[in-house]
N, C-alpha and C. Protein backbone atom coordinates (compact mmCIF):
# COMPACT_ATOMS: atom_id res chain seq x y z
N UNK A 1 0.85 -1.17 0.00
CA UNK A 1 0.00 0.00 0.00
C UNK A 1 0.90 1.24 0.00
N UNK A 2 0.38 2.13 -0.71
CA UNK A 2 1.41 3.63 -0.83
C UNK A 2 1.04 4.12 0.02
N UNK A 3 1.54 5.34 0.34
CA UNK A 3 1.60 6.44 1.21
C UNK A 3 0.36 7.20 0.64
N UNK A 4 0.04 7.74 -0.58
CA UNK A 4 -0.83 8.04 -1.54
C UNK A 4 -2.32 7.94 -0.66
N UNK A 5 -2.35 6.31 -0.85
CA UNK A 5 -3.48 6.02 -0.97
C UNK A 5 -3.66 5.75 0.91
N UNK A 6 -2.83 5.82 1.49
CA UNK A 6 -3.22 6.26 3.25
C UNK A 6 -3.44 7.30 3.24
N UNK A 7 -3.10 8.58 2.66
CA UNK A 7 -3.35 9.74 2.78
C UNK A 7 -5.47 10.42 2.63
N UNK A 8 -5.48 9.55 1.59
CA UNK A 8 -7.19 9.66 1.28
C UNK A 8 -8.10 8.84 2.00
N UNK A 9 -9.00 9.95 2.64
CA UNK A 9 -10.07 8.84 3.53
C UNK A 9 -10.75 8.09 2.70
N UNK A 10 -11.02 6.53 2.77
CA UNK A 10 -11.98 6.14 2.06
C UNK A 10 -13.83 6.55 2.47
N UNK A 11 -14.00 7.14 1.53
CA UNK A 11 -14.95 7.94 1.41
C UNK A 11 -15.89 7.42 0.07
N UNK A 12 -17.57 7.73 -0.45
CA UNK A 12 -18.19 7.30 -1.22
C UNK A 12 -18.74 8.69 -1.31
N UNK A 13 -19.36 9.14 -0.53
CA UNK A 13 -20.28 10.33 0.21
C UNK A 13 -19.74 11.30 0.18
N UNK A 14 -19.43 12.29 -0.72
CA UNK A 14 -19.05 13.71 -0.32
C UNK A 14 -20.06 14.73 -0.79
N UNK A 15 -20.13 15.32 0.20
CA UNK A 15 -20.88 16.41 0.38
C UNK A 15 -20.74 17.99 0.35
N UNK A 16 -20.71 18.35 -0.83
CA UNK A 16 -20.57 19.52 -1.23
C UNK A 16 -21.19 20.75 -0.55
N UNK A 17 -20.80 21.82 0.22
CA UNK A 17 -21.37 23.20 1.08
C UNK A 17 -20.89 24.59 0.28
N UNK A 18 -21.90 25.23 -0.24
CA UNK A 18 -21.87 26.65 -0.81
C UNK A 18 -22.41 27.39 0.13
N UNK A 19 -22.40 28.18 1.19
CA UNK A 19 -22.75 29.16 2.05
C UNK A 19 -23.22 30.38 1.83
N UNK A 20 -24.37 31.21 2.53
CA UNK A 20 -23.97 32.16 1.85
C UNK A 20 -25.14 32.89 3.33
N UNK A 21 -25.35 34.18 3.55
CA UNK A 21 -26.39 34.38 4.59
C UNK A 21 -27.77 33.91 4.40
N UNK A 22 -28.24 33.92 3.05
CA UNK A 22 -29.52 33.89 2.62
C UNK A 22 -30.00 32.32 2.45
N UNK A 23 -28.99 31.36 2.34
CA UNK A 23 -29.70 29.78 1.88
C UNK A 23 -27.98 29.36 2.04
N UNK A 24 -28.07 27.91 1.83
CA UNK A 24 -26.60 26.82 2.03
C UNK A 24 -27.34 26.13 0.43
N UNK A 25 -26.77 26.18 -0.47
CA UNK A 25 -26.78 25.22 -1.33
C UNK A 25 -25.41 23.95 -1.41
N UNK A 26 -25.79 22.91 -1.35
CA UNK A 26 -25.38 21.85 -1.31
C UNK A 26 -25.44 20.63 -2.42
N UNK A 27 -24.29 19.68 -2.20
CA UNK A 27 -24.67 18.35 -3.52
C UNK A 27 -24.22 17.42 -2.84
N UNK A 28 -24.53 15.92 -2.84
CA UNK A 28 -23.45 15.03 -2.24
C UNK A 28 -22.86 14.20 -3.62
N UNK A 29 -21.87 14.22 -3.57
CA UNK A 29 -21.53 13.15 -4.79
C UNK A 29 -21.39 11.82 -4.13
N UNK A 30 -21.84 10.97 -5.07
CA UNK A 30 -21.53 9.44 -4.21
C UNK A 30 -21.54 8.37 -5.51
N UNK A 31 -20.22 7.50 -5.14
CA UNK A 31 -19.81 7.19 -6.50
C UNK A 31 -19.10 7.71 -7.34
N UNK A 32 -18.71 8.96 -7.43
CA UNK A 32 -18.50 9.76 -8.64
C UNK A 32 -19.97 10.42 -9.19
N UNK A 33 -20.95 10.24 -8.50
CA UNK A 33 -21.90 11.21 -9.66
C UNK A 33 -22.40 11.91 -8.56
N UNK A 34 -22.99 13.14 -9.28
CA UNK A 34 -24.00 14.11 -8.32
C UNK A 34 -25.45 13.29 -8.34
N UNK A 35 -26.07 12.98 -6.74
CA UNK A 35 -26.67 12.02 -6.13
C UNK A 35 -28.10 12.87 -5.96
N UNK A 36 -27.59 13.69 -5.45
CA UNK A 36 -28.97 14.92 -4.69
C UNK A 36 -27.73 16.07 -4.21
N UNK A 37 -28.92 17.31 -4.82
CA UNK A 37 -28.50 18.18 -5.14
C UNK A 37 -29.84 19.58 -4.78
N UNK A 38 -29.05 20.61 -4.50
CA UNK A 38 -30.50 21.50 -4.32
C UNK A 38 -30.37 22.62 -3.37
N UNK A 39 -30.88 23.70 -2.30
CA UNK A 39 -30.52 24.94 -1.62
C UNK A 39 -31.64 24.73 -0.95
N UNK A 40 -31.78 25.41 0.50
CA UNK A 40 -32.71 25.62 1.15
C UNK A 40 -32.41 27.49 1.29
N UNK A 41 -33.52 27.99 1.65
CA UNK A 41 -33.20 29.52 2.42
C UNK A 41 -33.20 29.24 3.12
N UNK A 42 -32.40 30.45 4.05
CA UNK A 42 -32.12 30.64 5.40
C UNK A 42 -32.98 31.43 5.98
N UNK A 43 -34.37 31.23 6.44
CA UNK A 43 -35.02 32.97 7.71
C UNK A 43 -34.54 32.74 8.53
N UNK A 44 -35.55 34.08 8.91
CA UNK A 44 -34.97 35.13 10.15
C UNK A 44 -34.91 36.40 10.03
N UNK A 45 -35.23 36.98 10.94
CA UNK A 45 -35.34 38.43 10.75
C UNK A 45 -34.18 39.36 10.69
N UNK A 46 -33.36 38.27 11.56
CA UNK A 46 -31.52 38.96 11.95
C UNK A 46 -31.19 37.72 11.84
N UNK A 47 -29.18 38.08 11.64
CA UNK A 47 -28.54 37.15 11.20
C UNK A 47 -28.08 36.21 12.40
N UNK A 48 -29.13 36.11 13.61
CA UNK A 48 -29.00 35.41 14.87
C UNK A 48 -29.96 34.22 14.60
N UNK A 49 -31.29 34.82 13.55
CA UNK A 49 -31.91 33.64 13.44
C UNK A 49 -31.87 32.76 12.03
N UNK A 50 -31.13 33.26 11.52
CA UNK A 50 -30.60 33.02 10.11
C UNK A 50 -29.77 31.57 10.72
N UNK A 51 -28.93 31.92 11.48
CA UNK A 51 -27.49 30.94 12.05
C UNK A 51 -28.15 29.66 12.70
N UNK A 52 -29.47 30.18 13.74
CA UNK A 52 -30.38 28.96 14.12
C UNK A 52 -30.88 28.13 13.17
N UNK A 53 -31.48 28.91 11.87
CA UNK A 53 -32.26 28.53 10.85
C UNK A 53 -31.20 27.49 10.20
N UNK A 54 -29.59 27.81 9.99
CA UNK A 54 -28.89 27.11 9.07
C UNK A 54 -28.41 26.23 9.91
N UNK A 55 -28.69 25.85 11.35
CA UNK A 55 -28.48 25.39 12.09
C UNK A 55 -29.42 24.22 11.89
N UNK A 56 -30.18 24.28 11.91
CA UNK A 56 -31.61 23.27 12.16
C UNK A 56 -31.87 22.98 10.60
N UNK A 57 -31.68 22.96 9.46
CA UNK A 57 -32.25 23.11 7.90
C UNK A 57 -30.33 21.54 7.91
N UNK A 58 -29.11 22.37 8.34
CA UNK A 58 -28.21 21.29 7.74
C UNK A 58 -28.51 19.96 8.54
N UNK A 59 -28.93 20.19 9.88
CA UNK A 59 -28.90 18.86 10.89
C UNK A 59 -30.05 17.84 9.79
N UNK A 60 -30.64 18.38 9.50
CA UNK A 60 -31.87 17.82 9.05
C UNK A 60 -31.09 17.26 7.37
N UNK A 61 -30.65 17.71 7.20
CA UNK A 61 -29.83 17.61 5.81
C UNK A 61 -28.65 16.44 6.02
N UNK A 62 -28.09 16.45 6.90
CA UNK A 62 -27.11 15.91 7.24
C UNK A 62 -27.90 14.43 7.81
N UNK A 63 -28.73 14.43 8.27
CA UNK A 63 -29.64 12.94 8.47
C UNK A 63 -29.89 12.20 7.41
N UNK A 64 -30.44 12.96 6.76
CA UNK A 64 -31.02 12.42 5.31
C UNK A 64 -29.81 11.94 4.09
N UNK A 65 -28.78 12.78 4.03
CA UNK A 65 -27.77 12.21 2.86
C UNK A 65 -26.83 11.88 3.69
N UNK A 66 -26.03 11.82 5.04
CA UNK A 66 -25.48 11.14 5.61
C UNK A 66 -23.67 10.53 4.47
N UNK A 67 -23.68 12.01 4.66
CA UNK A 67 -22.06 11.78 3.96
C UNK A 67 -21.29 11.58 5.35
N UNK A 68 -20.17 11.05 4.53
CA UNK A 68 -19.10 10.52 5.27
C UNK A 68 -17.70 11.69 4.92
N UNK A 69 -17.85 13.14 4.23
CA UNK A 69 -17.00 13.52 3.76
C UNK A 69 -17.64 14.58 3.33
N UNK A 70 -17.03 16.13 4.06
CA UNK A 70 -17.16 17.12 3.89
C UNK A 70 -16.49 18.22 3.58
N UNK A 71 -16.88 18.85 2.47
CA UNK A 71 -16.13 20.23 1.68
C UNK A 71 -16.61 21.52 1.96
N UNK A 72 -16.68 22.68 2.42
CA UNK A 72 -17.43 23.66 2.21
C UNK A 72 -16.28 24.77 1.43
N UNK A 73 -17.29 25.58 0.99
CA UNK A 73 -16.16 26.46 0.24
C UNK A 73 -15.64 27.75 1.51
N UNK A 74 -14.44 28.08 1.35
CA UNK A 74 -13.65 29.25 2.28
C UNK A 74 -14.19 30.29 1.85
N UNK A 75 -14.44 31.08 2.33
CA UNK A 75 -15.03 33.05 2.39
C UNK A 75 -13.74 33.40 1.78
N UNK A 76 -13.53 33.73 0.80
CA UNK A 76 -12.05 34.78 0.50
C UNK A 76 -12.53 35.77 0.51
N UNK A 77 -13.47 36.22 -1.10
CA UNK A 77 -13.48 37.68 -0.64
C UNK A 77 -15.11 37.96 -0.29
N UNK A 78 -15.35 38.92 -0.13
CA UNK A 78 -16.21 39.34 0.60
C UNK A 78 -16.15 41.23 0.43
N UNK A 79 -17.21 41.80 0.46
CA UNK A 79 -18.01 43.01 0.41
C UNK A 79 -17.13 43.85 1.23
N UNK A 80 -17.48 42.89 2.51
CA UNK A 80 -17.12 43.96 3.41
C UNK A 80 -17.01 43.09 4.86
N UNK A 81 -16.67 43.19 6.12
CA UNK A 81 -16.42 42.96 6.97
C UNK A 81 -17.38 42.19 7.58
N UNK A 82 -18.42 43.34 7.98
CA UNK A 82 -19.67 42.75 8.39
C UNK A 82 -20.00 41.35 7.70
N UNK A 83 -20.12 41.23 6.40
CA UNK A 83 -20.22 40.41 5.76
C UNK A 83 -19.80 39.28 5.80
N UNK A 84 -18.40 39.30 5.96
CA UNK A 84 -17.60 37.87 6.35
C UNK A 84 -17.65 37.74 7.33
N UNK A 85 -18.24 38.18 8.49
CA UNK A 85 -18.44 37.89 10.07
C UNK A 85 -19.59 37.26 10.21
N UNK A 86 -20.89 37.74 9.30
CA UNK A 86 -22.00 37.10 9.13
C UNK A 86 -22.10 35.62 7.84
N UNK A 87 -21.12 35.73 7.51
CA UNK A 87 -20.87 34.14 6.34
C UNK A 87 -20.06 32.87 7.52
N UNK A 88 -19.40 33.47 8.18
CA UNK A 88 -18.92 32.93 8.98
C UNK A 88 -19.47 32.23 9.88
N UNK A 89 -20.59 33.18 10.33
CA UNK A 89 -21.17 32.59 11.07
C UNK A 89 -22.44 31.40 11.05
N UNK A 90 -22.91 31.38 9.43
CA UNK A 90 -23.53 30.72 8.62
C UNK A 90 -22.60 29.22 8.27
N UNK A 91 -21.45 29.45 8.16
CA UNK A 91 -20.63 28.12 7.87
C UNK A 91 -20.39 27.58 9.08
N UNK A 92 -20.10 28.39 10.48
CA UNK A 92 -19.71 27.91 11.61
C UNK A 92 -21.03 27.24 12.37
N UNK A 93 -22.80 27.30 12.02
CA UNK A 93 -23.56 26.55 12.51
C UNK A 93 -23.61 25.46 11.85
N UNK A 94 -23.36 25.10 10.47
CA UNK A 94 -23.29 24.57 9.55
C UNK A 94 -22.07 23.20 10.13
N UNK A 95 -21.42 23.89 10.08
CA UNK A 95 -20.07 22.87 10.36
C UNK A 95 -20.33 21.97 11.94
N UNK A 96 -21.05 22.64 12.52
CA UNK A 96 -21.46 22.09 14.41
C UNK A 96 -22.39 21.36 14.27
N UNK A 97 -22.89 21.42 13.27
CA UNK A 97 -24.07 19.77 12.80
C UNK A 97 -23.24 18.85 12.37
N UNK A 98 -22.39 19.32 11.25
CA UNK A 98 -21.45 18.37 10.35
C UNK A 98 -20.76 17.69 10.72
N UNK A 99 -19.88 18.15 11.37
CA UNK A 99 -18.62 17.91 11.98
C UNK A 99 -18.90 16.66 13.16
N UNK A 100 -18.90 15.01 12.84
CA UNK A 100 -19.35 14.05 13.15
C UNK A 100 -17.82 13.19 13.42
N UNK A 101 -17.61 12.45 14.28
CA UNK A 101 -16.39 11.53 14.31
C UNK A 101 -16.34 10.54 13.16
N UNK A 102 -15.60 10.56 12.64
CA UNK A 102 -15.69 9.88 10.96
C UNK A 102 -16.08 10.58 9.89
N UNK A 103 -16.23 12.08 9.80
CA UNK A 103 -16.81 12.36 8.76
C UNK A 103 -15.59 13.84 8.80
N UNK A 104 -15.01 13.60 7.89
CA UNK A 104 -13.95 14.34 7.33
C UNK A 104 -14.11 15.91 6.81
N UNK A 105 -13.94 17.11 6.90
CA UNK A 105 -14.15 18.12 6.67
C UNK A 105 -13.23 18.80 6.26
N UNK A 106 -13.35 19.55 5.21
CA UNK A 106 -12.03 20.51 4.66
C UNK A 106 -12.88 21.58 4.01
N UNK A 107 -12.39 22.90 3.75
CA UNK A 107 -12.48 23.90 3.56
C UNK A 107 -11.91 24.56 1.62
N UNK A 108 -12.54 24.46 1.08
CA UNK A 108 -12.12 24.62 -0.35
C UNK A 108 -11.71 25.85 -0.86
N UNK A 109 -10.59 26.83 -0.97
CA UNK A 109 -10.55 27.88 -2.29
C UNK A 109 -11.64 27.72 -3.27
N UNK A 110 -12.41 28.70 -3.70
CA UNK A 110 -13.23 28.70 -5.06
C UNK A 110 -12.43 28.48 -5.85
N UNK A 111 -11.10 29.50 -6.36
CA UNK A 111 -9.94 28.95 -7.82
C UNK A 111 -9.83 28.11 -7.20
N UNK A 112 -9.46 26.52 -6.56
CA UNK A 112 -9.09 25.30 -6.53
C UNK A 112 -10.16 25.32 -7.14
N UNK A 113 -11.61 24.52 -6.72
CA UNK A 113 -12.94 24.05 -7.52
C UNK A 113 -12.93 24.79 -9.51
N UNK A 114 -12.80 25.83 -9.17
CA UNK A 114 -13.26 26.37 -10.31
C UNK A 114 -12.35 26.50 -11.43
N UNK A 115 -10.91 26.06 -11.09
CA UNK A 115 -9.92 25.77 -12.13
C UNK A 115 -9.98 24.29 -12.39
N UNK A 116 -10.07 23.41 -11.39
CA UNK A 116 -10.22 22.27 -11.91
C UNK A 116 -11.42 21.82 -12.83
N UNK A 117 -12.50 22.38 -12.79
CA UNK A 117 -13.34 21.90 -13.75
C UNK A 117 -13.18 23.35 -15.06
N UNK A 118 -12.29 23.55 -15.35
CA UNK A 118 -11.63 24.21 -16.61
C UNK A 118 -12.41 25.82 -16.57
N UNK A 119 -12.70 26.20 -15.27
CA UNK A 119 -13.33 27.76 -15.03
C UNK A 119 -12.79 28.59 -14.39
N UNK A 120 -11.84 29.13 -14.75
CA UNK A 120 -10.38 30.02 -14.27
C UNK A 120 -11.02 31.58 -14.22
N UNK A 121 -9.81 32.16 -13.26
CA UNK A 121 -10.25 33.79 -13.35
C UNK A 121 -10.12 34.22 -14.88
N UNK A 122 -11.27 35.04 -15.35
CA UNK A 122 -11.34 35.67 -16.56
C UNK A 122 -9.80 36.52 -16.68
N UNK A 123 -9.30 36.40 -17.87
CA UNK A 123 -8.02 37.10 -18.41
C UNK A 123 -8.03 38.41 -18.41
N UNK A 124 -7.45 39.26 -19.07
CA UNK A 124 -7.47 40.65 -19.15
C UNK A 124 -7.76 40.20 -20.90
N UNK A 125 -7.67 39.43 -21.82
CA UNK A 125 -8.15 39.45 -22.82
C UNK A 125 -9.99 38.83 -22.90
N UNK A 126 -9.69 38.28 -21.98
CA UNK A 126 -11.03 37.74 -22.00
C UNK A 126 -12.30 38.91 -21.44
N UNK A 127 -11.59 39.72 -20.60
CA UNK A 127 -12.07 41.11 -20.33
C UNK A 127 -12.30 41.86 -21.52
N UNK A 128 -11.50 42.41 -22.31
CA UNK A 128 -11.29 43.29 -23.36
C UNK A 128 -12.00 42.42 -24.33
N UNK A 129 -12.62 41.27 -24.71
CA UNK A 129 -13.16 40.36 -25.31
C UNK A 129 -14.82 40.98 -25.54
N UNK A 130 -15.52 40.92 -23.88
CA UNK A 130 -16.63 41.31 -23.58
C UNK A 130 -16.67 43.05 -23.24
N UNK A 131 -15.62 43.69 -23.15
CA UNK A 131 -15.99 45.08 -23.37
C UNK A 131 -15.96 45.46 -24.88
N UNK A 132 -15.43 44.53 -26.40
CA UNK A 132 -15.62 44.63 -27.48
C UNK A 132 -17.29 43.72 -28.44
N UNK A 133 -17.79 43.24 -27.33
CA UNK A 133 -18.80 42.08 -27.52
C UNK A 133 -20.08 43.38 -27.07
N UNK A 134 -19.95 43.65 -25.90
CA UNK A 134 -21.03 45.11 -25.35
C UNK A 134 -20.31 46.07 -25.31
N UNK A 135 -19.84 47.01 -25.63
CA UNK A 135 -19.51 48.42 -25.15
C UNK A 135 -20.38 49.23 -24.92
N UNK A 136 -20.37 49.97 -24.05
CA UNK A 136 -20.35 51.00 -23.39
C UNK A 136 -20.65 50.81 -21.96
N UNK A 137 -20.99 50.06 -21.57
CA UNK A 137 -21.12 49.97 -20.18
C UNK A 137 -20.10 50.18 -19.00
N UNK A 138 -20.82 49.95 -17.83
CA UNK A 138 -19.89 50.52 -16.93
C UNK A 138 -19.12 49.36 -16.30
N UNK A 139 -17.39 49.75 -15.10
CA UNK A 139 -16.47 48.83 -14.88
C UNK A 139 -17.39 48.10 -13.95
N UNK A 140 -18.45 48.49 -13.58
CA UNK A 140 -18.94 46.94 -12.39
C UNK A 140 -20.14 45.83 -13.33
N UNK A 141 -20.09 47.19 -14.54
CA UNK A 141 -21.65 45.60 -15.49
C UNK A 141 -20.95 45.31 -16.08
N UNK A 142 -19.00 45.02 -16.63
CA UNK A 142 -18.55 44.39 -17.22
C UNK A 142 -17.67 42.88 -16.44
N UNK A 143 -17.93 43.84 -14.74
CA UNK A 143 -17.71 42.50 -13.26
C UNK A 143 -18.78 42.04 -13.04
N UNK A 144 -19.75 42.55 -13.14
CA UNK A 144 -20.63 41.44 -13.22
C UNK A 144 -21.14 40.27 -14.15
N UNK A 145 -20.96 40.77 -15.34
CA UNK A 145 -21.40 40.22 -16.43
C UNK A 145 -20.27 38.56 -16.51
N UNK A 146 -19.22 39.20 -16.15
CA UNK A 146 -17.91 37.76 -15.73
C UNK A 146 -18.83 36.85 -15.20
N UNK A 147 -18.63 37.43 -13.86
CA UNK A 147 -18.84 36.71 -13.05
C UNK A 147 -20.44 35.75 -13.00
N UNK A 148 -21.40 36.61 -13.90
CA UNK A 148 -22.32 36.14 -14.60
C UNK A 148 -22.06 34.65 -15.57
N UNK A 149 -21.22 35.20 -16.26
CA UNK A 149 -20.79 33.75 -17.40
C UNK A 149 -20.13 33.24 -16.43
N UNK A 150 -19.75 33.25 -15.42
CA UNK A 150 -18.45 32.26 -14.68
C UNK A 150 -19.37 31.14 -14.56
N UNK A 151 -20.60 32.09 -13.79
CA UNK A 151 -21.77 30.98 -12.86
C UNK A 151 -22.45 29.80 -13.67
N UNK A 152 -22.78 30.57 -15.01
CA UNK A 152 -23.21 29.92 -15.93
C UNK A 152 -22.33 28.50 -16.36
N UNK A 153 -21.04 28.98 -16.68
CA UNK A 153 -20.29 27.95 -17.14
C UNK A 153 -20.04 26.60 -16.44
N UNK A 154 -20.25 27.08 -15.31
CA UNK A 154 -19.94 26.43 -13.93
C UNK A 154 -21.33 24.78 -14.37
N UNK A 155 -22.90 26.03 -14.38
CA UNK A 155 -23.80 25.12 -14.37
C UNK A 155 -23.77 24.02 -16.05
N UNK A 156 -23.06 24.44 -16.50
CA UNK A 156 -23.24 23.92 -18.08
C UNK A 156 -22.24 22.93 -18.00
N UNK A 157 -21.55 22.98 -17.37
CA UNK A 157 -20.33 21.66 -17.30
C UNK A 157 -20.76 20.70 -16.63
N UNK A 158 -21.85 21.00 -15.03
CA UNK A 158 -22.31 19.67 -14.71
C UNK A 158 -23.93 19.44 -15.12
N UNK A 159 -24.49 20.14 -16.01
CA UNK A 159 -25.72 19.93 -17.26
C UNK A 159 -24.79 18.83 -18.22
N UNK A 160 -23.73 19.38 -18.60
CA UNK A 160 -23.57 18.55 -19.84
C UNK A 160 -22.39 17.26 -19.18
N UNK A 161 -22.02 17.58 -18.33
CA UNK A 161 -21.08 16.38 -17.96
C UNK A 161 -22.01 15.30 -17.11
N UNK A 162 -22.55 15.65 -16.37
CA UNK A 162 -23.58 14.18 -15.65
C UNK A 162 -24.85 14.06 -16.42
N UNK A 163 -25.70 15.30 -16.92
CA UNK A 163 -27.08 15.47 -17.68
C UNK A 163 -28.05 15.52 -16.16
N UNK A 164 -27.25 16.98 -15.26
CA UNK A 164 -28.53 17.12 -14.15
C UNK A 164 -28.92 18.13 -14.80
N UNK A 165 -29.89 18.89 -13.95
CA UNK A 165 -30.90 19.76 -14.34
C UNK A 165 -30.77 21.39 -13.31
N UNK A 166 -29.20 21.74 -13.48
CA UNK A 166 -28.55 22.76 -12.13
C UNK A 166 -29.28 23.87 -12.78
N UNK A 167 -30.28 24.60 -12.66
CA UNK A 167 -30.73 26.33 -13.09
C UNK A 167 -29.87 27.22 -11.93
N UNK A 168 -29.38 27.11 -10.23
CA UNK A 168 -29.40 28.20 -9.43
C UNK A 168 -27.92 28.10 -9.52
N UNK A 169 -27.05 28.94 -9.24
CA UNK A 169 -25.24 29.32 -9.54
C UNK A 169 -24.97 28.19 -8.45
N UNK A 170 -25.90 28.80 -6.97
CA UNK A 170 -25.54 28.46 -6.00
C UNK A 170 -25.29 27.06 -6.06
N UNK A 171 -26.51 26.40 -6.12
CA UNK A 171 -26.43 24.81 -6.45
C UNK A 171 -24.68 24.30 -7.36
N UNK A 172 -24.35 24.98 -8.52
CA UNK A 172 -23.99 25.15 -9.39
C UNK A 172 -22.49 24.92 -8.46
N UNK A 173 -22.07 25.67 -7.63
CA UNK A 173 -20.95 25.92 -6.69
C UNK A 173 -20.90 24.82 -5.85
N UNK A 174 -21.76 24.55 -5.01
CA UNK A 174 -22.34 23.15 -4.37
C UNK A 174 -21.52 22.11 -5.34
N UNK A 175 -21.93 21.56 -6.30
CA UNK A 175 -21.71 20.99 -7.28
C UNK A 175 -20.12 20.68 -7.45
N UNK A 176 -19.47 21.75 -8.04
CA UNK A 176 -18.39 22.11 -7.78
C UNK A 176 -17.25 22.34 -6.65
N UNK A 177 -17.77 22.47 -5.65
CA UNK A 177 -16.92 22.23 -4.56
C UNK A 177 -16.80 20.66 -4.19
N UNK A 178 -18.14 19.87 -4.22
CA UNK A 178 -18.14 18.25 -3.91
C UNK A 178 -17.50 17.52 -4.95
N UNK A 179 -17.51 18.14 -6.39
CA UNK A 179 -16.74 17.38 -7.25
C UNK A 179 -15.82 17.50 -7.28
N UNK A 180 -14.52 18.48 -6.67
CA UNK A 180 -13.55 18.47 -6.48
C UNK A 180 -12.92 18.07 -5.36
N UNK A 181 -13.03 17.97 -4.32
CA UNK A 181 -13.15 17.02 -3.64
C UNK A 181 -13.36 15.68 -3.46
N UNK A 182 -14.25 15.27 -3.96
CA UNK A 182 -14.72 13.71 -4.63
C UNK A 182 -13.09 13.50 -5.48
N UNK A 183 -12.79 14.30 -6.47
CA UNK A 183 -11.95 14.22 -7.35
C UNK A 183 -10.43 13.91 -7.11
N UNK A 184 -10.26 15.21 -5.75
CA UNK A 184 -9.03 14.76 -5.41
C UNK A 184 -8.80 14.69 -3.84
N UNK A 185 -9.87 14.43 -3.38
CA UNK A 185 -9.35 13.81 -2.20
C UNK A 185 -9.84 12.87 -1.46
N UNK A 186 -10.89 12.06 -2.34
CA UNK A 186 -11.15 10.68 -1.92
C UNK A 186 -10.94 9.80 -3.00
N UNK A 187 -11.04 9.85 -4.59
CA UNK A 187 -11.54 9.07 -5.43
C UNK A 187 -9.65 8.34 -5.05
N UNK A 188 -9.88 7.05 -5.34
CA UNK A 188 -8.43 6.20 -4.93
C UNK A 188 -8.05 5.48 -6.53
């Protein structure tokens, strides 16, 4: 036996976490394929009952698909402060359901997920591409519009690579975080 293959938990079940204040979209891959897939919202009036809400929505989640192997994606960037204090705190109720003896957890970069399934940060030509495709608009509807096709591309790779039926980004990210994972840090 290699070193390699001690290094990877044997795992079937991974379970993909996209966070966000408003809903947790999630996927489990099992086998290699996306199994169940889908987002709940998060209420609450404040982000105290939001954290209960994502509190009680994953436990319940976590019964039902019962992975053995968990990914969520890392907060890099973020708005603003407040913001990543309140995402944080959405992944950190999240993770206090999850976080089970035997059930493995790691924390994903978006560029890890999103380069491996061939969806890299847009170029500076690929920029100058879509400000010659629309012109005139302004520097945040030509950041959004990216980041628009990013989401898209994201959902069209696992539409056309398994034949699911992903319409929300979020899901879409879900997706993408468990398949990379699945990919390289359990499949043996």
């Amino acid at each position: 036996m290699s070193l390699a293959s001690l290094a990877k938990p044997k795992a079937c079940k991974v379970l993909g976490i996209d966070a966000s204040t408003g809903s947790i979209a999630f996927c489990l891959f099992e086998n290699g394929v996306p199994l169940r897939y889908g987002k709940f919202p998060l209420e609450g009036i404040d982000i105290y009952e939001k954290v209960a809400d994502a509190g009680k929505k994953t436990r319940i989640a976590s019964e039902f698909l019962k992975p053995d192997y968990v990914a969520i994606e890392s907060a890099i960037m973020v708005k603003s402060a407040d913001a990543g204090l309140k995402i944080a705190m959405i992944v950190g109720a999240a993770l206090s359901v999850l976080l089970k003896p035997g059930v493995k957890t790691v924390s994903i970069a978006p560029i890890q997920w999103q380069a491996f399934i061939g969806n890299k940060n847009p170029t500076k030509a690929d920029k100058l591409a879509l400000e010659n495709e629309i012109p005139g608009k302004s520097v945040s509807w030509y950041k959004g519009e990216m980041r628009n096709r990013r989401k898209q591309k994201t959902m069209d790779f696992f539409n056309t690579t398994f034949g699911t039926d992903i319409e929300d980004n979020d899901v879409g990210d879900a997706c993408g975080i468990a398949y990379y994972a699945y990919k390289n840090m359990t499949e043996r």
